[in-house]
C-alpha atoms as a PDB file:
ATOM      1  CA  UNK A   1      14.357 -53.081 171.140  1.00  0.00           C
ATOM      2  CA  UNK A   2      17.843 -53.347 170.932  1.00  0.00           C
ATOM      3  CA  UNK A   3      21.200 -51.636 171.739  1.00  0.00           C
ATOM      4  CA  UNK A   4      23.010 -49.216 169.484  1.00  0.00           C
ATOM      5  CA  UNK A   5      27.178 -49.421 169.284  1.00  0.00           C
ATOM      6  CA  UNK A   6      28.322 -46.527 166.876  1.00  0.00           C
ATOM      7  CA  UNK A   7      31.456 -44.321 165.652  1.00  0.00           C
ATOM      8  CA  UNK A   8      30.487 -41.461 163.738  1.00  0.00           C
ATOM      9  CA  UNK A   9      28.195 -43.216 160.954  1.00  0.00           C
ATOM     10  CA  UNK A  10      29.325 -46.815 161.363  1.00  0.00           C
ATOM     11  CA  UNK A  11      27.009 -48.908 164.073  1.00  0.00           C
ATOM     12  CA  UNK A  12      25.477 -51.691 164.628  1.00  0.00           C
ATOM     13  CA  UNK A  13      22.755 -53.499 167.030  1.00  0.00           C
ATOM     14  CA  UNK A  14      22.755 -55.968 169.399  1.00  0.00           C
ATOM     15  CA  UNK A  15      20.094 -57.214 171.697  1.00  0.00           C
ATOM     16  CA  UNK A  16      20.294 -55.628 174.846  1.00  0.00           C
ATOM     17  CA  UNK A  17      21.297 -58.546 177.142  1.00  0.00           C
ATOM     18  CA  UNK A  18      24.304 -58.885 174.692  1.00  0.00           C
ATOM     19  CA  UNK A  19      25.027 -55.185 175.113  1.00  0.00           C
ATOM     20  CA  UNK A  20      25.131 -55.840 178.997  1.00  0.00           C
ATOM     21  CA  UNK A  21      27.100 -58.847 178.539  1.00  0.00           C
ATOM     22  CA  UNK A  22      29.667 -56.839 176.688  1.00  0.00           C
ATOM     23  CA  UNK A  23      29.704 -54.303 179.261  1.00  0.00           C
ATOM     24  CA  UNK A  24      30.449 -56.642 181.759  1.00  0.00           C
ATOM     25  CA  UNK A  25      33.074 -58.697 180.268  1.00  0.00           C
ATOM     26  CA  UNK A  26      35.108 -55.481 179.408  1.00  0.00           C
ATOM     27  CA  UNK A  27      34.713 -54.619 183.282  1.00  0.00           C
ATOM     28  CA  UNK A  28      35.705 -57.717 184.282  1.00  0.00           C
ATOM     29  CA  UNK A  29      38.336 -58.460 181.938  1.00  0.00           C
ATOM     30  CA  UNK A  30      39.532 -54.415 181.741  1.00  0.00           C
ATOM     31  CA  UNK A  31      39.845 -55.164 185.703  1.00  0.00           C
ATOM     32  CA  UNK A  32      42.528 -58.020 185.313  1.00  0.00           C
ATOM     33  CA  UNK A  33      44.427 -55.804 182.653  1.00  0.00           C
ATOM     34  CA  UNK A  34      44.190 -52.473 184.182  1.00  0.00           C
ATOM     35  CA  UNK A  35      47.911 -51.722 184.908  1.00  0.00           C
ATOM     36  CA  UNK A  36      48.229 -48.301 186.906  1.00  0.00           C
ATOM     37  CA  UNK A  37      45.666 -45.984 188.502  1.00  0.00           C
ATOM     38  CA  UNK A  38      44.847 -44.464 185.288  1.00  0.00           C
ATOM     39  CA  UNK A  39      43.638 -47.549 183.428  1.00  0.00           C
ATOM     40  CA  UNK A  40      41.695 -48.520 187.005  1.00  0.00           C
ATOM     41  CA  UNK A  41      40.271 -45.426 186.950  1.00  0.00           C
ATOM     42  CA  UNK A  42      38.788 -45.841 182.844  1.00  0.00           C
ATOM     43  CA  UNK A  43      37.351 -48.937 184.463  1.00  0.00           C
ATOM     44  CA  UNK A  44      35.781 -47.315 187.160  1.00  0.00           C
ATOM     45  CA  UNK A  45      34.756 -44.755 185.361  1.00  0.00           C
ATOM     46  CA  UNK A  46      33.027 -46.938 182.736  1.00  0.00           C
ATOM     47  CA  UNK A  47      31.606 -49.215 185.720  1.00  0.00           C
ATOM     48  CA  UNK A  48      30.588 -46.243 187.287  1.00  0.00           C
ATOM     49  CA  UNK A  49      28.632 -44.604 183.585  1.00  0.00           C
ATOM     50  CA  UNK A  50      27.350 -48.142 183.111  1.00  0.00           C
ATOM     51  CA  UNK A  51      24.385 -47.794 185.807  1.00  0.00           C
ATOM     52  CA  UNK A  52      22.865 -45.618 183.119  1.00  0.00           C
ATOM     53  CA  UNK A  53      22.675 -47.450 180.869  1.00  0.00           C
ATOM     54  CA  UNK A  54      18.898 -48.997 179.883  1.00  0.00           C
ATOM     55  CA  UNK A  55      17.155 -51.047 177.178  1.00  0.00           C
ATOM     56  CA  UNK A  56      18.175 -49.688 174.054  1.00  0.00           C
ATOM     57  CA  UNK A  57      21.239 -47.117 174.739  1.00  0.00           C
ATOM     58  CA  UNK A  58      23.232 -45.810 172.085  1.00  0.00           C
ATOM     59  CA  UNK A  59      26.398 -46.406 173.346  1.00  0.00           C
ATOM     60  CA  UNK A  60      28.331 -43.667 170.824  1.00  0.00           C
ATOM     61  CA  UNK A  61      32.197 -44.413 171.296  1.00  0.00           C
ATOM     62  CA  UNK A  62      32.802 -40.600 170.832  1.00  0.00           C
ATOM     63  CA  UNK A  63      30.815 -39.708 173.475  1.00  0.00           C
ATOM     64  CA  UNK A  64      31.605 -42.537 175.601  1.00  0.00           C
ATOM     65  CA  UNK A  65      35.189 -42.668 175.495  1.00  0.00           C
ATOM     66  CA  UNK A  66      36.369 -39.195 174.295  1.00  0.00           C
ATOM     67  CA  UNK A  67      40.293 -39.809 175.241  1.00  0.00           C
ATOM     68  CA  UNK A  68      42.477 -41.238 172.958  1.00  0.00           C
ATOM     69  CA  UNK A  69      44.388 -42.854 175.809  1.00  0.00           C
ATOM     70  CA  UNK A  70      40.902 -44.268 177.465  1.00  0.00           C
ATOM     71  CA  UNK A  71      39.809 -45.710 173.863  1.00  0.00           C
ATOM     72  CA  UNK A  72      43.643 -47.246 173.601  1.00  0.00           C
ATOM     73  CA  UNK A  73      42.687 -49.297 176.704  1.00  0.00           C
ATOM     74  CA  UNK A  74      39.469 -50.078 175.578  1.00  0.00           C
ATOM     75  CA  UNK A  75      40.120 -51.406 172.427  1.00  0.00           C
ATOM     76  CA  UNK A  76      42.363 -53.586 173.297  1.00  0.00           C
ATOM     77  CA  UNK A  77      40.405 -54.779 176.323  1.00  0.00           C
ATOM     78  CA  UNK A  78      37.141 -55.936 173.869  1.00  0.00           C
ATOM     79  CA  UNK A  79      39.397 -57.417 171.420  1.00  0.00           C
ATOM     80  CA  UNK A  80      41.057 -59.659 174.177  1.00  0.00           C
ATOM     81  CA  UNK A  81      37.290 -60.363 175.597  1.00  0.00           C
ATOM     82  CA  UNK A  82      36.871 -61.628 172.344  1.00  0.00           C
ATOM     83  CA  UNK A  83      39.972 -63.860 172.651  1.00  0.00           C
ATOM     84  CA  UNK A  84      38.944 -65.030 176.014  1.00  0.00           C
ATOM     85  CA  UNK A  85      35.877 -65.920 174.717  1.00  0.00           C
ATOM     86  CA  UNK A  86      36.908 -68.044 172.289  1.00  0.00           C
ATOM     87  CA  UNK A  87      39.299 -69.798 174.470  1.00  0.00           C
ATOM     88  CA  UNK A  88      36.162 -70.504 176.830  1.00  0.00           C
ATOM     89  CA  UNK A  89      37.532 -68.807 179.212  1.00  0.00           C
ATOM     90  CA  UNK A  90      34.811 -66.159 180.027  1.00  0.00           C
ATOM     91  CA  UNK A  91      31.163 -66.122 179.930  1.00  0.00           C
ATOM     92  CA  UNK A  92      28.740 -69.227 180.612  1.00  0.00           C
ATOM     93  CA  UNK A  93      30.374 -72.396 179.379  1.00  0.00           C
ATOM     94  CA  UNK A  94      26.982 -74.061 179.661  1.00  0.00           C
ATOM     95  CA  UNK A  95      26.721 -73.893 176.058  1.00  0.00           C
ATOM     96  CA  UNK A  96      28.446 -73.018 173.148  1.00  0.00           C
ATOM     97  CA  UNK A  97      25.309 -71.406 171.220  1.00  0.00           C
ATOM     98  CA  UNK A  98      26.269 -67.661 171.543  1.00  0.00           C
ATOM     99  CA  UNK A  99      30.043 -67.755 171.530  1.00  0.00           C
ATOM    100  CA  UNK A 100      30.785 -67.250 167.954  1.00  0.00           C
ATOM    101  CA  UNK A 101      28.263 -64.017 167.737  1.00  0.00           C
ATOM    102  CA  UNK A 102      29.743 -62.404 171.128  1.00  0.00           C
ATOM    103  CA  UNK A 103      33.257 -63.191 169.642  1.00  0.00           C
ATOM    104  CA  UNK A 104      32.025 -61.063 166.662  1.00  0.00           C
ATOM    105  CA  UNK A 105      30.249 -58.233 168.517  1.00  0.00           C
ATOM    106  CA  UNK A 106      33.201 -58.444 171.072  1.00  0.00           C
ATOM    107  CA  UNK A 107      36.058 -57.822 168.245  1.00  0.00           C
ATOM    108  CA  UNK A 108      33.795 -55.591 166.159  1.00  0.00           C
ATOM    109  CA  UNK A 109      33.511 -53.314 169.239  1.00  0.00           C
ATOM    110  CA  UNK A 110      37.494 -53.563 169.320  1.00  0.00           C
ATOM    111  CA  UNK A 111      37.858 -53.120 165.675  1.00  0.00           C
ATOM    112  CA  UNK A 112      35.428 -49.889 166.036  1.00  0.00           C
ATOM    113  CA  UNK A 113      37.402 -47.991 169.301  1.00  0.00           C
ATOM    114  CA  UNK A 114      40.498 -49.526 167.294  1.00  0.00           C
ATOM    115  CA  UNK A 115      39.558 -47.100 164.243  1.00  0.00           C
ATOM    116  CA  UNK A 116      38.528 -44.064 165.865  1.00  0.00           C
ATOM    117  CA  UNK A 117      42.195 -44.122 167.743  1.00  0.00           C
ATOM    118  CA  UNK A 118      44.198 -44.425 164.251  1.00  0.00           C
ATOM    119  CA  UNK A 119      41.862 -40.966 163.016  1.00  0.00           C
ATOM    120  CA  UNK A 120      44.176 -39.593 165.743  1.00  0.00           C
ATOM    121  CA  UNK A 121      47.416 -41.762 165.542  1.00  0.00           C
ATOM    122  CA  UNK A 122      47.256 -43.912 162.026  1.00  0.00           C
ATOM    123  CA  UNK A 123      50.095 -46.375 162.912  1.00  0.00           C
ATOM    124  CA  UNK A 124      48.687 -47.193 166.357  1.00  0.00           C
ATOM    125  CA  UNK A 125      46.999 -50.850 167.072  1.00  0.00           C
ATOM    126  CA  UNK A 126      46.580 -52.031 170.577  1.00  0.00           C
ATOM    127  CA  UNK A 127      48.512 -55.224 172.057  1.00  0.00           C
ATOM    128  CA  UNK A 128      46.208 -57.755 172.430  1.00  0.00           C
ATOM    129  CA  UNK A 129      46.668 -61.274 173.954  1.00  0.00           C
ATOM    130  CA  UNK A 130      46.175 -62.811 170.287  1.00  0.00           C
ATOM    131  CA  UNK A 131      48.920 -60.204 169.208  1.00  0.00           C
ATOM    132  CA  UNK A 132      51.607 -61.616 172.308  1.00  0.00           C
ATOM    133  CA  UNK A 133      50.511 -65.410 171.276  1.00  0.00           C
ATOM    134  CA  UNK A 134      50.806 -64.391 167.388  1.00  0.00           C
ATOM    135  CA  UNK A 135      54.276 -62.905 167.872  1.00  0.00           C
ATOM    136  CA  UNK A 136      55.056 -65.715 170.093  1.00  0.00           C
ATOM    137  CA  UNK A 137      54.443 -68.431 167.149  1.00  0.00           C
ATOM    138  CA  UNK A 138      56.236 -66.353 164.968  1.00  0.00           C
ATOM    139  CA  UNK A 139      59.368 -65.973 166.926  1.00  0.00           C
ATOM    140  CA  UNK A 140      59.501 -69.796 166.615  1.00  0.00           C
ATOM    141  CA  UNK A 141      59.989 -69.878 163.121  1.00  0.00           C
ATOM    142  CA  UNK A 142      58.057 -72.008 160.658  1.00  0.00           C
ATOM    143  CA  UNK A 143      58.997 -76.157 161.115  1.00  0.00           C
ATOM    144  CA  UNK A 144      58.330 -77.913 157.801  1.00  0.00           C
ATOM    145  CA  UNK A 145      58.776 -81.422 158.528  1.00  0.00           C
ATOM    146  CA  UNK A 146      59.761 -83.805 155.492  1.00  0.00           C
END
């Protein structure tokens, strides 16, 4: 049995430790990013939702998350869960074995909330911490050393 993630008719599975380990980084990591009592309370709230969760929930992002503003946060919280795993920086660093998949499920997550904002607001994309590093390089300029 596994865990369902879906927006409208796009989805896809994941086992359901993976699904829990996704909840639980975007907790943890939506925690440390929360800025003002409305994004703590979208934590909370999801926190709060996620003791009903069970083997093999359908987690449906438009029934989940039905604010725009509450998917804004969300989105770019599993997209910079995704960055922090990569950068080893979350999860068990025992071993390496699962990164590259959560990275994946992490950012497809992202890339999913991500979508069903721009239905709503087509220019929007959230700030993520690869976005700040990426405009960061850039702002440097390109060095071509001869």
């Amino acid at each position: 049995m596994a865990s369902c993630i879906s927006y409208h008719d796009q989805f896809f599975y994941v086992s359901n430790q993976r699904f829990s380990s996704l909840i639980d980084g975007a907790l943890e990591v939506g925690q440390k990013a929360a800025e003002g009592e409305t994004e703590r309370a979208y934590v909370s709230g999801l926190r709060h939702r996620s003791d009903t969760f069970y083997p093999g929930y359908d987690f449906a992002i438009e029934r989940e998350l039905p604010a725009r503003d509450e998917r804004k946060f969300w989105a770019r919280v599993f997209f910079d869960l995704a960055h922090l795993i990569f950068l080893r920086q979350i999860g068990n660093q025992e071993g390496t074995f699962w990164q590259s998949s959560a990275v994946g499920d992490a950012y497809l997550l992202g890339r999913m909330i991500t979508r069903s904002v721009q239905e709503e607001e087509q220019a929007w994309h959230p700030k993520t911490m690869a976005g700040v590093e990426a405009d960061a390089f850039q702002q440097k300029g390109i060095s071509v050393k001869l």
